[in-house]
C-alpha atoms as a PDB file:
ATOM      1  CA  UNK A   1      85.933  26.891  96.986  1.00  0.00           C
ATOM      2  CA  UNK A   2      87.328  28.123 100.163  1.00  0.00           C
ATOM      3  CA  UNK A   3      89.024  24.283 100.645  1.00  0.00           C
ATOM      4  CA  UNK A   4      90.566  24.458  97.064  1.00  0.00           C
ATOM      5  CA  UNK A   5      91.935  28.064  97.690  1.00  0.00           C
ATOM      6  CA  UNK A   6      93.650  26.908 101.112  1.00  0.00           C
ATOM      7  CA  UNK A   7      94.883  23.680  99.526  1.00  0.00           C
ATOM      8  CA  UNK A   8      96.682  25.484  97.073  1.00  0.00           C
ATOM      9  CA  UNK A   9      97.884  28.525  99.474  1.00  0.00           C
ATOM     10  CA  UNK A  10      99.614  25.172 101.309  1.00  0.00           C
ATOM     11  CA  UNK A  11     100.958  23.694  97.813  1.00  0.00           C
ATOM     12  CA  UNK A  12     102.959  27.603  97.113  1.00  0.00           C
ATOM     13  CA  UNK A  13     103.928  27.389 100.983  1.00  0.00           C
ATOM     14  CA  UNK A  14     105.744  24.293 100.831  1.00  0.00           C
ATOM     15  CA  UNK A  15     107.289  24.666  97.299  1.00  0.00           C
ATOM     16  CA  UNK A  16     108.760  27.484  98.693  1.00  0.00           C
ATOM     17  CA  UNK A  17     110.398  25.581 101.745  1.00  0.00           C
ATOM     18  CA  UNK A  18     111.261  22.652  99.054  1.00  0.00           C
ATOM     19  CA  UNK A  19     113.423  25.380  96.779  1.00  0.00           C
ATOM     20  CA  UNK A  20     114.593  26.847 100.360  1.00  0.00           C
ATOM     21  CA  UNK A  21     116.156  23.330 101.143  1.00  0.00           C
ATOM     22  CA  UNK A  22     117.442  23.040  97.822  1.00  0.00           C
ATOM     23  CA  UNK A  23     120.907  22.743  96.961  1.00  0.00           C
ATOM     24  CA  UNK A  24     120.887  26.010  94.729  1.00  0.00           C
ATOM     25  CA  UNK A  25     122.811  29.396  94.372  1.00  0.00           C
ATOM     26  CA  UNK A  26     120.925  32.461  95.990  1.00  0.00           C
ATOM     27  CA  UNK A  27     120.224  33.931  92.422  1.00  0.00           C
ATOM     28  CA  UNK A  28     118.751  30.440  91.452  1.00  0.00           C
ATOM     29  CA  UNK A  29     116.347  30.546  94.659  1.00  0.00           C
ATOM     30  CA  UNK A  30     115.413  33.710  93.767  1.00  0.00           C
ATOM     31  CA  UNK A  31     114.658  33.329  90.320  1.00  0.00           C
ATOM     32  CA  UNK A  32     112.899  30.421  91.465  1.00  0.00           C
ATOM     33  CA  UNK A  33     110.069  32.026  94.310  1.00  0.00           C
ATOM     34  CA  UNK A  34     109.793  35.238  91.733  1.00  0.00           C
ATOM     35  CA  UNK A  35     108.439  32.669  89.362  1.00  0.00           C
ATOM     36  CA  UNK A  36     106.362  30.949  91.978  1.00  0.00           C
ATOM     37  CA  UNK A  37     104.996  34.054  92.746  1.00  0.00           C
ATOM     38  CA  UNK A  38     104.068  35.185  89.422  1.00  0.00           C
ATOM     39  CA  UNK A  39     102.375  32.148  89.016  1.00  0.00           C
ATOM     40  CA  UNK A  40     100.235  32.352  92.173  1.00  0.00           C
ATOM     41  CA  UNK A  41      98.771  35.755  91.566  1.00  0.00           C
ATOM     42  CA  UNK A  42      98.428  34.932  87.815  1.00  0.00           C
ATOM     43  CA  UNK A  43      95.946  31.894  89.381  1.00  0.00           C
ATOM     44  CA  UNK A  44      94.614  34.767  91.924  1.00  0.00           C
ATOM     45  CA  UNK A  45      93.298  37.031  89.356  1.00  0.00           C
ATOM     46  CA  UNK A  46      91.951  34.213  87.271  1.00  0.00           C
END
């Protein structure tokens, strides 16, 4: 369990560098990590 919970913490860490690097307006980016975030402690609290 632990494996599968760091695995993912690493998958949200580097999506988050990918949409960093990504040739997008600030607003977009945003938008973008407050999604990623909602989806990360939806899959928290499940």
């Amino acid at each position: 369990m632990f494996n599968k919970k760091k695995s993912l913490q690493k998958a949200f860490e580097l999506i988050a560098i990918f949409i960093d690097k990504c040739n997008l307006s600030e607003t977009e980016k945003c938008n973008l990590k407050g999604l990623l975030m909602n989806i990360r402690s939806r899959m928290e609290a499940a």
